[in-house]
PDB file of N, CA and C in Angstrom:
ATOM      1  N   UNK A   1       0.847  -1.172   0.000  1.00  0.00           N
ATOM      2  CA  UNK A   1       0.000   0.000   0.000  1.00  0.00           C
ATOM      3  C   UNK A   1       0.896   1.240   0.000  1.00  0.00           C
ATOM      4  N   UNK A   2       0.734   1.936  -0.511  1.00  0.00           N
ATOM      5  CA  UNK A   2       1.188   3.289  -0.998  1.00  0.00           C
ATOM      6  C   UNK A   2       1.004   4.303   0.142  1.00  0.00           C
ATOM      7  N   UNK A   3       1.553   5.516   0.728  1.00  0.00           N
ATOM      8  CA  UNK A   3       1.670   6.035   1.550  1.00  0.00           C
ATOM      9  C   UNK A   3       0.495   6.943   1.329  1.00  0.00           C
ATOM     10  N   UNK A   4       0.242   7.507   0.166  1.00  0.00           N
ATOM     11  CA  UNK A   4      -1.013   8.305  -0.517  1.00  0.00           C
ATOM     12  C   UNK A   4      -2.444   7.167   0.043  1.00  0.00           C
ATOM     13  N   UNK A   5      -2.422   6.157  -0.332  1.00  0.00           N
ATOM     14  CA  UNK A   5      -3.558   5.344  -0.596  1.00  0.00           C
ATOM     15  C   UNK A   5      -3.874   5.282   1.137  1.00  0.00           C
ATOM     16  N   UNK A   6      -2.322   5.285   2.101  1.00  0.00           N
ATOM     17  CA  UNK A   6      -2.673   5.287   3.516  1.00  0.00           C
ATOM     18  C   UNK A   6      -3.021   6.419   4.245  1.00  0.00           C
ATOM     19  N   UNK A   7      -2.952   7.902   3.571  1.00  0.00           N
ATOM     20  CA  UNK A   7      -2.998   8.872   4.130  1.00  0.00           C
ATOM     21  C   UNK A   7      -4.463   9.235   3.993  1.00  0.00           C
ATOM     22  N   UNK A   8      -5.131   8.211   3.430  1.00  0.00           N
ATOM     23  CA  UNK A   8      -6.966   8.575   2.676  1.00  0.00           C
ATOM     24  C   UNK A   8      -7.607   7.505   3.843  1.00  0.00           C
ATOM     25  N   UNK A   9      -6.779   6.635   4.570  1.00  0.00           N
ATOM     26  CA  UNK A   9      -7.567   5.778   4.712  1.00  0.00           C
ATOM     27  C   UNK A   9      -7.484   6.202   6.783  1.00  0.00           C
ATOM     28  N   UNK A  10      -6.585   7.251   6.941  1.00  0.00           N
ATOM     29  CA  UNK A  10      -6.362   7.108   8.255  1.00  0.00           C
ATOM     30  C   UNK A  10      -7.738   7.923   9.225  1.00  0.00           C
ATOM     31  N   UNK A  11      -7.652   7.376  10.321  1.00  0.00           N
ATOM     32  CA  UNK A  11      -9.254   7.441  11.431  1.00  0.00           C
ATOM     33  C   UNK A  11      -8.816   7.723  12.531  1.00  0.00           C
ATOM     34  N   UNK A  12      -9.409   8.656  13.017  1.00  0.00           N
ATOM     35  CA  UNK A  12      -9.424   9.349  14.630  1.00  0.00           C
ATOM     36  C   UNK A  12      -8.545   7.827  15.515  1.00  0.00           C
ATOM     37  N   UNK A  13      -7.794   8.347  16.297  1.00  0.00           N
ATOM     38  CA  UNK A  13      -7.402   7.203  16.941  1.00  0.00           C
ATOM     39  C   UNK A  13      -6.207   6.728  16.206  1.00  0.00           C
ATOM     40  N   UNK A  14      -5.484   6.436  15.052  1.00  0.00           N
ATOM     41  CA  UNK A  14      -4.548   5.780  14.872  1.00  0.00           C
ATOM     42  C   UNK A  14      -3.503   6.145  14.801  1.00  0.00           C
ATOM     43  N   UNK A  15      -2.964   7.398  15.092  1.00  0.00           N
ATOM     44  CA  UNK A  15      -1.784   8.212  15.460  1.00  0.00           C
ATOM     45  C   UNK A  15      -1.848   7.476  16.711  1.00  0.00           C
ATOM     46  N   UNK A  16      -2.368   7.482  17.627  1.00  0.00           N
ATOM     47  CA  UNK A  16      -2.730   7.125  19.261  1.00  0.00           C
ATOM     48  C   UNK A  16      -2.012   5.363  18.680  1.00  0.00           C
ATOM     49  N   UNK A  17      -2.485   4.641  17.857  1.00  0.00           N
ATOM     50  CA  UNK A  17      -1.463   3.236  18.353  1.00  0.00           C
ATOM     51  C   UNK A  17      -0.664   3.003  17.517  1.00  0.00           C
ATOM     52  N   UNK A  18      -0.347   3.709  16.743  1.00  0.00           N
ATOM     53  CA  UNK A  18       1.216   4.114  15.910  1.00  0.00           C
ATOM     54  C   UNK A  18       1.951   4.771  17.139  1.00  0.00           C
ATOM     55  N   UNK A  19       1.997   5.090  17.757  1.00  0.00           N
ATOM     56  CA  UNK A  19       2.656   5.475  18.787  1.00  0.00           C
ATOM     57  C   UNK A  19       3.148   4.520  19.358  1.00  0.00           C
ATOM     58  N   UNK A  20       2.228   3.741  19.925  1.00  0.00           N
ATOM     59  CA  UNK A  20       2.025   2.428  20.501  1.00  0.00           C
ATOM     60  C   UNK A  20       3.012   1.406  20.034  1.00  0.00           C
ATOM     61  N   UNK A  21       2.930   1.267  18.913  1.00  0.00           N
ATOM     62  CA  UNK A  21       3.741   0.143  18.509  1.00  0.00           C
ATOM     63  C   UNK A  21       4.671   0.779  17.903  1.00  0.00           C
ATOM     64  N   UNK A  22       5.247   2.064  17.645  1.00  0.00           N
ATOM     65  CA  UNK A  22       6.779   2.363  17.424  1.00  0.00           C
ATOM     66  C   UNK A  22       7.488   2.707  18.379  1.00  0.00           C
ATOM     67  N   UNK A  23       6.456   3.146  19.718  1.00  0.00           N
ATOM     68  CA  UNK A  23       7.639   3.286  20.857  1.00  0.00           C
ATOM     69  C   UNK A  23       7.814   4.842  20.779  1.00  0.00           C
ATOM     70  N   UNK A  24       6.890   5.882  20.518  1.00  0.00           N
ATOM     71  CA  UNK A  24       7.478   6.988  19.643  1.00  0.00           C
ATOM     72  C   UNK A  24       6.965   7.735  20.980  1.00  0.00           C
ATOM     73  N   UNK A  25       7.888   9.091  21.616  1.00  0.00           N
ATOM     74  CA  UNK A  25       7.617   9.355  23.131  1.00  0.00           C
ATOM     75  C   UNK A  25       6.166  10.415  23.448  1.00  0.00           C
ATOM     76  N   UNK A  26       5.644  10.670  21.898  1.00  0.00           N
ATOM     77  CA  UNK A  26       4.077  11.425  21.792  1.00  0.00           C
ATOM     78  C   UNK A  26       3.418  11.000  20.475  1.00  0.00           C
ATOM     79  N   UNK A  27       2.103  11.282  20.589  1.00  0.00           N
ATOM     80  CA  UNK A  27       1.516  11.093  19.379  1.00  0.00           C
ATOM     81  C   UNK A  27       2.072  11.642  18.281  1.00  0.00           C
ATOM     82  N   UNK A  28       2.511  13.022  18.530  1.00  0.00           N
ATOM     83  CA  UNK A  28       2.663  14.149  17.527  1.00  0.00           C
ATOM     84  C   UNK A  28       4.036  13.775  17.336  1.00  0.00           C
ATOM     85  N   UNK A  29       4.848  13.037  17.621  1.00  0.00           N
ATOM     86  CA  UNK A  29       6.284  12.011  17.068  1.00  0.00           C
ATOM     87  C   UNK A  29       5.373  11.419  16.537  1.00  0.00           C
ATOM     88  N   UNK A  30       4.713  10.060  16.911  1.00  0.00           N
ATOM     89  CA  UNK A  30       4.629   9.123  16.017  1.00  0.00           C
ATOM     90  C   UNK A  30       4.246  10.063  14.195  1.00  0.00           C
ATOM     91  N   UNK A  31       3.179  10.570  14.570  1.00  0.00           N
ATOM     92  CA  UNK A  31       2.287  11.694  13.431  1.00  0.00           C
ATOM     93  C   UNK A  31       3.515  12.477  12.711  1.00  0.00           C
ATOM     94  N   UNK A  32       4.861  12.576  12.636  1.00  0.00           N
ATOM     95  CA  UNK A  32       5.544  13.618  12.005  1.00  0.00           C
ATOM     96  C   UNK A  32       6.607  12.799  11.480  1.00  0.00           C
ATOM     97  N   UNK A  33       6.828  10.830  12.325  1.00  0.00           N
ATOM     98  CA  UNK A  33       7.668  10.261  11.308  1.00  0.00           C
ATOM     99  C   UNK A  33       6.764   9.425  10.591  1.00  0.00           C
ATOM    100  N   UNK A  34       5.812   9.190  10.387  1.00  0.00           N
ATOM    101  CA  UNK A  34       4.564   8.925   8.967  1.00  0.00           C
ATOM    102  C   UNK A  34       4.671  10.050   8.357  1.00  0.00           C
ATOM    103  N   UNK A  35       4.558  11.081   8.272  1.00  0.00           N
ATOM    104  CA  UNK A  35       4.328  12.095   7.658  1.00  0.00           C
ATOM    105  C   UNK A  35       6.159  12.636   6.797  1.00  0.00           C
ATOM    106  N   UNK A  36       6.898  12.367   8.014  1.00  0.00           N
ATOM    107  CA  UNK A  36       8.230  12.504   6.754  1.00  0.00           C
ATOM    108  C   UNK A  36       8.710  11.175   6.269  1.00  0.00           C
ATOM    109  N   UNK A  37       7.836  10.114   6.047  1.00  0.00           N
ATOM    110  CA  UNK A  37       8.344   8.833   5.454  1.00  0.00           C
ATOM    111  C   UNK A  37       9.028   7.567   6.406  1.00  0.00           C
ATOM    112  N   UNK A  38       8.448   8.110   6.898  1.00  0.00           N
ATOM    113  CA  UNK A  38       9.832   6.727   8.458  1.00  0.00           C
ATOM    114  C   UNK A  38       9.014   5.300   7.689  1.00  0.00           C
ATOM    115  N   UNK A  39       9.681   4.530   7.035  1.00  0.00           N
ATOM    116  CA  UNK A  39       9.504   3.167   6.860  1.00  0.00           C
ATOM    117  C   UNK A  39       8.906   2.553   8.023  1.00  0.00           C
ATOM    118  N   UNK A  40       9.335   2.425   9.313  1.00  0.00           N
ATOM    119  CA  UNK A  40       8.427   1.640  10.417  1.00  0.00           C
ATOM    120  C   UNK A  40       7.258   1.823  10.447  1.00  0.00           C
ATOM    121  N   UNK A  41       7.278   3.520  10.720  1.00  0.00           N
ATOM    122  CA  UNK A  41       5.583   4.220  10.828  1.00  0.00           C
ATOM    123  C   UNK A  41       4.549   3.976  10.120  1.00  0.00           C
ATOM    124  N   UNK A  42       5.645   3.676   8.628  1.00  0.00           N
ATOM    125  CA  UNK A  42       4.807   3.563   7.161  1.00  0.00           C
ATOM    126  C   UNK A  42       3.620   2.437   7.564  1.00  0.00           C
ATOM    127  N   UNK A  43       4.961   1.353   7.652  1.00  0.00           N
ATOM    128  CA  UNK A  43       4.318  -0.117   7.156  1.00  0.00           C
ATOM    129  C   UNK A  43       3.191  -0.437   9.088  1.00  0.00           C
ATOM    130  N   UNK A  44       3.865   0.452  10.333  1.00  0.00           N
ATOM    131  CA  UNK A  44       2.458   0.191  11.067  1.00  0.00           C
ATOM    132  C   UNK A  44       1.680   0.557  10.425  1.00  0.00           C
ATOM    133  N   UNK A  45       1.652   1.788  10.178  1.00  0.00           N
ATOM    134  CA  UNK A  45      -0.018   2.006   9.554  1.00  0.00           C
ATOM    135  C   UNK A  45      -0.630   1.712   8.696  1.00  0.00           C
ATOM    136  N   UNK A  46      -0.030   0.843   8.480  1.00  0.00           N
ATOM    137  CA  UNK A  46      -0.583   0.154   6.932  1.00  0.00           C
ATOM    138  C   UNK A  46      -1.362  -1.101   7.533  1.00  0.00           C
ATOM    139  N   UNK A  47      -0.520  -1.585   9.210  1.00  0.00           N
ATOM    140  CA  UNK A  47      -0.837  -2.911   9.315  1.00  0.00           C
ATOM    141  C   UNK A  47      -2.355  -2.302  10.229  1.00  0.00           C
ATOM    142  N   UNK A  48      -2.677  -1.139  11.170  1.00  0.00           N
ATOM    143  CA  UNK A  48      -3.619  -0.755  11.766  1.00  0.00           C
ATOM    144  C   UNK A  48      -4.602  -0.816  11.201  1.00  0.00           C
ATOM    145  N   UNK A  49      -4.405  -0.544   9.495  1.00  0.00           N
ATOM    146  CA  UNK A  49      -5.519  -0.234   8.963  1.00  0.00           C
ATOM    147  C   UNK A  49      -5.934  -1.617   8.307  1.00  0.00           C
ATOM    148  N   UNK A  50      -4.973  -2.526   7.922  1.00  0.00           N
ATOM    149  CA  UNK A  50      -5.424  -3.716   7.331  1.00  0.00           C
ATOM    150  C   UNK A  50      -5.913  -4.299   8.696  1.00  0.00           C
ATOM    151  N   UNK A  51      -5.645  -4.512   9.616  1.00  0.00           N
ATOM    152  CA  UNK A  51      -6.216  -5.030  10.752  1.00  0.00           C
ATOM    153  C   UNK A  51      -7.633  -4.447  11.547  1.00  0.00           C
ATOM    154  N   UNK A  52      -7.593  -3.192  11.374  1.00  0.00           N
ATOM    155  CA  UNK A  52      -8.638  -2.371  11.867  1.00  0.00           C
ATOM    156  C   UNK A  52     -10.320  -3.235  10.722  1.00  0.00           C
ATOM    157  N   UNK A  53      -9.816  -2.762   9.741  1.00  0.00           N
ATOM    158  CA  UNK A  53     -10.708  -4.139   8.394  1.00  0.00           C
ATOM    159  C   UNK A  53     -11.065  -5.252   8.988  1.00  0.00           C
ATOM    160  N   UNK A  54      -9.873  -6.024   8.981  1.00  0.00           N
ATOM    161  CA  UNK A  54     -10.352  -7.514   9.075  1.00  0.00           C
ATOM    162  C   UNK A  54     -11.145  -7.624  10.423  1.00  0.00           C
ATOM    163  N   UNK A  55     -10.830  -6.815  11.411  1.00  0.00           N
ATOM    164  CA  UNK A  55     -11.406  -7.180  12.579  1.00  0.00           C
ATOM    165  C   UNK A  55     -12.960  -6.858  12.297  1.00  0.00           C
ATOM    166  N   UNK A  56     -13.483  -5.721  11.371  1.00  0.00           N
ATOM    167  CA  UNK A  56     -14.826  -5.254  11.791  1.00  0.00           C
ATOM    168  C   UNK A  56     -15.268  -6.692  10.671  1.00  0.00           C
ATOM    169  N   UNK A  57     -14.982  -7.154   9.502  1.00  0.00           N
ATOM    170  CA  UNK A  57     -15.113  -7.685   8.879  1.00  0.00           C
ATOM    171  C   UNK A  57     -15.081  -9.210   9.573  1.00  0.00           C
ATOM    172  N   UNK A  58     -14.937  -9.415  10.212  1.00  0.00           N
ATOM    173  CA  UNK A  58     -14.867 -10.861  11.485  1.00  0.00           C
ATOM    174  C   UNK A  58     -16.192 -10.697  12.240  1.00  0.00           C
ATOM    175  N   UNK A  59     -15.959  -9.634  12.637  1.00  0.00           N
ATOM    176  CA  UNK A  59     -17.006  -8.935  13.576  1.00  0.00           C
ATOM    177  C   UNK A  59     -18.198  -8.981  13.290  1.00  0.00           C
ATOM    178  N   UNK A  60     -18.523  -8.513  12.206  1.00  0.00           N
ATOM    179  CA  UNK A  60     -19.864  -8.329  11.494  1.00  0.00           C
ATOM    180  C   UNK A  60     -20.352  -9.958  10.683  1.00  0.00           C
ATOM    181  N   UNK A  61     -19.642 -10.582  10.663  1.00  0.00           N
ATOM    182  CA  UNK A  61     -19.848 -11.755   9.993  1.00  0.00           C
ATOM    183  C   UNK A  61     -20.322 -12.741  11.006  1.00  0.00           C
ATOM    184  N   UNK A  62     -19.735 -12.560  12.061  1.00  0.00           N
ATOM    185  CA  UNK A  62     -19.862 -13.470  13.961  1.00  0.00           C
ATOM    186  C   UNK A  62     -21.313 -13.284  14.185  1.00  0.00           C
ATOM    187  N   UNK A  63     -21.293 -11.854  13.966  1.00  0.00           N
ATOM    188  CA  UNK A  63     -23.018 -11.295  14.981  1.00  0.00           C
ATOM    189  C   UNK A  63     -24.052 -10.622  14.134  1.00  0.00           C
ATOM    190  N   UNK A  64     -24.221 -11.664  12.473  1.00  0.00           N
ATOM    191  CA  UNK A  64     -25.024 -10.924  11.790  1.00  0.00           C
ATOM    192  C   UNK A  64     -25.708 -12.316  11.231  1.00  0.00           C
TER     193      UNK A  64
END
């Protein structure tokens, strides 16, 4: 996924666990190495958002 295609797809809250899982010492770190390209930051948020998916997509399939 393309950094463009991830910057369309990002939701209240996921600066908050990009943080989380880079270890980054504020949100507004994690939010400024996505934003100048940090490869780690990239590919979390790529995985928040493919995961953020599959989960509602599990979810909705369980209790429908």
């Amino acid at each position: 996924m393309k950094i463009e295609q991830i910057k369309k797809k990002i939701q209240y809250g996921d600066f908050n666990i990009l943080q989380k899982l880079i270890n980054a010492p504020t949100v507004a770190a994690a939010r400024m190495r996505f934003f100048r390209g940090d490869e780690d930051a990239i590919k979390a948020m790529a995985k928040i958002q493919d995961n953020r998916e599959e989960l509602i997509k599990n979810y909705r399939e369980k209790n429908n």
